[in-house]
Protein backbone atom coordinates (compact mmCIF):
# COMPACT_ATOMS: atom_id res chain seq x y z
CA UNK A 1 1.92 13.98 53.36
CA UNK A 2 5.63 15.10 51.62
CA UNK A 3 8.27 13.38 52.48
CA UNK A 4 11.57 15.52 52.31
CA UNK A 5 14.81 14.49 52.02
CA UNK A 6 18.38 16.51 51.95
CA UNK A 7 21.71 15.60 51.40
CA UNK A 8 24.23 18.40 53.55
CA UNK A 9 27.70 19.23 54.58
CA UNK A 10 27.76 18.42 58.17
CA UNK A 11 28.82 22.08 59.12
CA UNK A 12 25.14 23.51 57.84
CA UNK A 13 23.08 20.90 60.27
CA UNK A 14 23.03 23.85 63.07
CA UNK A 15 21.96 26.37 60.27
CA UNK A 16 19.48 24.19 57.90
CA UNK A 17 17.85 22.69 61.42
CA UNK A 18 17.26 26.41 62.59
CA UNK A 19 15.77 27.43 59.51
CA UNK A 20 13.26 24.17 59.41
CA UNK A 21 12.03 25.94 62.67
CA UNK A 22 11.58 28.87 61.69
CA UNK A 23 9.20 28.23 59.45
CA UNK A 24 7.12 25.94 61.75
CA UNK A 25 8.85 22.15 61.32
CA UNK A 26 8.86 20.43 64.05
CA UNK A 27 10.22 17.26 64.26
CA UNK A 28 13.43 16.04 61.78
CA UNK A 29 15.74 12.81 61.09
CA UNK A 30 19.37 13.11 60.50
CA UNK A 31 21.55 10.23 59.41
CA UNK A 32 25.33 10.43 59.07
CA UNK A 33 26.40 9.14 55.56
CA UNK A 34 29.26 9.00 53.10
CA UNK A 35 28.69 10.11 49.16
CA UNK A 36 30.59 11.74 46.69
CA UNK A 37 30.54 13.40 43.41
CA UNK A 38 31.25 16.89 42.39
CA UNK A 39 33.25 17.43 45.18
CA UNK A 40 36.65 15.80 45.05
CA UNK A 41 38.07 13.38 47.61
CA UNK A 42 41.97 14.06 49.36
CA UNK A 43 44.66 12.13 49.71
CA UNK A 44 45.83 10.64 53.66
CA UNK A 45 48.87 9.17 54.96
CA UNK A 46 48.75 6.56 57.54
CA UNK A 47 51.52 4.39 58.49
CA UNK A 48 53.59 5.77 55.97
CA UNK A 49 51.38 4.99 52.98
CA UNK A 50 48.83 7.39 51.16
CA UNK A 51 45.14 6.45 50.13
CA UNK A 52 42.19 8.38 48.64
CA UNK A 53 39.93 9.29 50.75
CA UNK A 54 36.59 9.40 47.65
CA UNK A 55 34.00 9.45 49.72
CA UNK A 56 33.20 12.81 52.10
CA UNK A 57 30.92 13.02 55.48
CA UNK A 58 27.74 14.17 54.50
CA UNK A 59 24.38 14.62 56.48
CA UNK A 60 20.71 13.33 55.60
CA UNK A 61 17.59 15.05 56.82
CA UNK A 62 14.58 13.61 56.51
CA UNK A 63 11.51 15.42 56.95
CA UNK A 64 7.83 14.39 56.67
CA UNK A 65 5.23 17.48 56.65
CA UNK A 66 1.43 17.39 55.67
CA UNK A 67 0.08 18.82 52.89
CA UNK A 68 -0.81 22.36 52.18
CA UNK A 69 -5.31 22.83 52.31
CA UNK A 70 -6.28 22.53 48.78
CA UNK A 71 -7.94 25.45 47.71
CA UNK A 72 -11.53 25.09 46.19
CA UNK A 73 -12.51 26.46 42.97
CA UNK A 74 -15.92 27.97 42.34
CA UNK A 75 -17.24 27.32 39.36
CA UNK A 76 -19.64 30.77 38.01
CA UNK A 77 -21.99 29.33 35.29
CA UNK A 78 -21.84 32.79 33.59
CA UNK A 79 -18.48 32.42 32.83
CA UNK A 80 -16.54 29.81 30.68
CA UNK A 81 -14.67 29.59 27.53
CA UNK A 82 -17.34 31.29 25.18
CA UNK A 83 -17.98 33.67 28.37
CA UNK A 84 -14.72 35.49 29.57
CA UNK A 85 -14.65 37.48 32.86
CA UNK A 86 -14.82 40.96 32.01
């Protein structure tokens, strides 16, 4: 199993959750959290005095899917590293 975890603006939950079922995943967790970074924080007022705001609403999603079959490799006793495939 893969866990998956993503860090989003809050405004692309709709889009990113349609997208995760589009392509077949069923189940996710969200979490509302705070981070910054790149992205720089803005000044408030509030009663008169101003503050930096540093760090911004984001939103996790956590996803847990199973891993992809693993493929299995034939081995041809012909072939090898003194006998390419021709």
């Amino acid at each position: 199993m893969k866990k998956i975890e993503a860090i989003i603006k809050p405004f692309k939950l709709d889009e990113v959750k349609e997208a995760l079922h589009d392509v077949g995943i069923q189940g996710i967790t969200v979490l509302e959290a705070k981070g910054f970074g790149r992205q720089k924080g803005h000044t408030e007022l509030y009663r008169g005095a101003e503050y930096v705001v540093d760090f911004l609403p984001k939103v996790k999603i956590e996803v847990v899917i199973e891993d992809p079959p693993r493929t299995r490799c034939r081995c041809h006793p012909e072939r090898g590293p003194d006998r390419p495939h021709r």
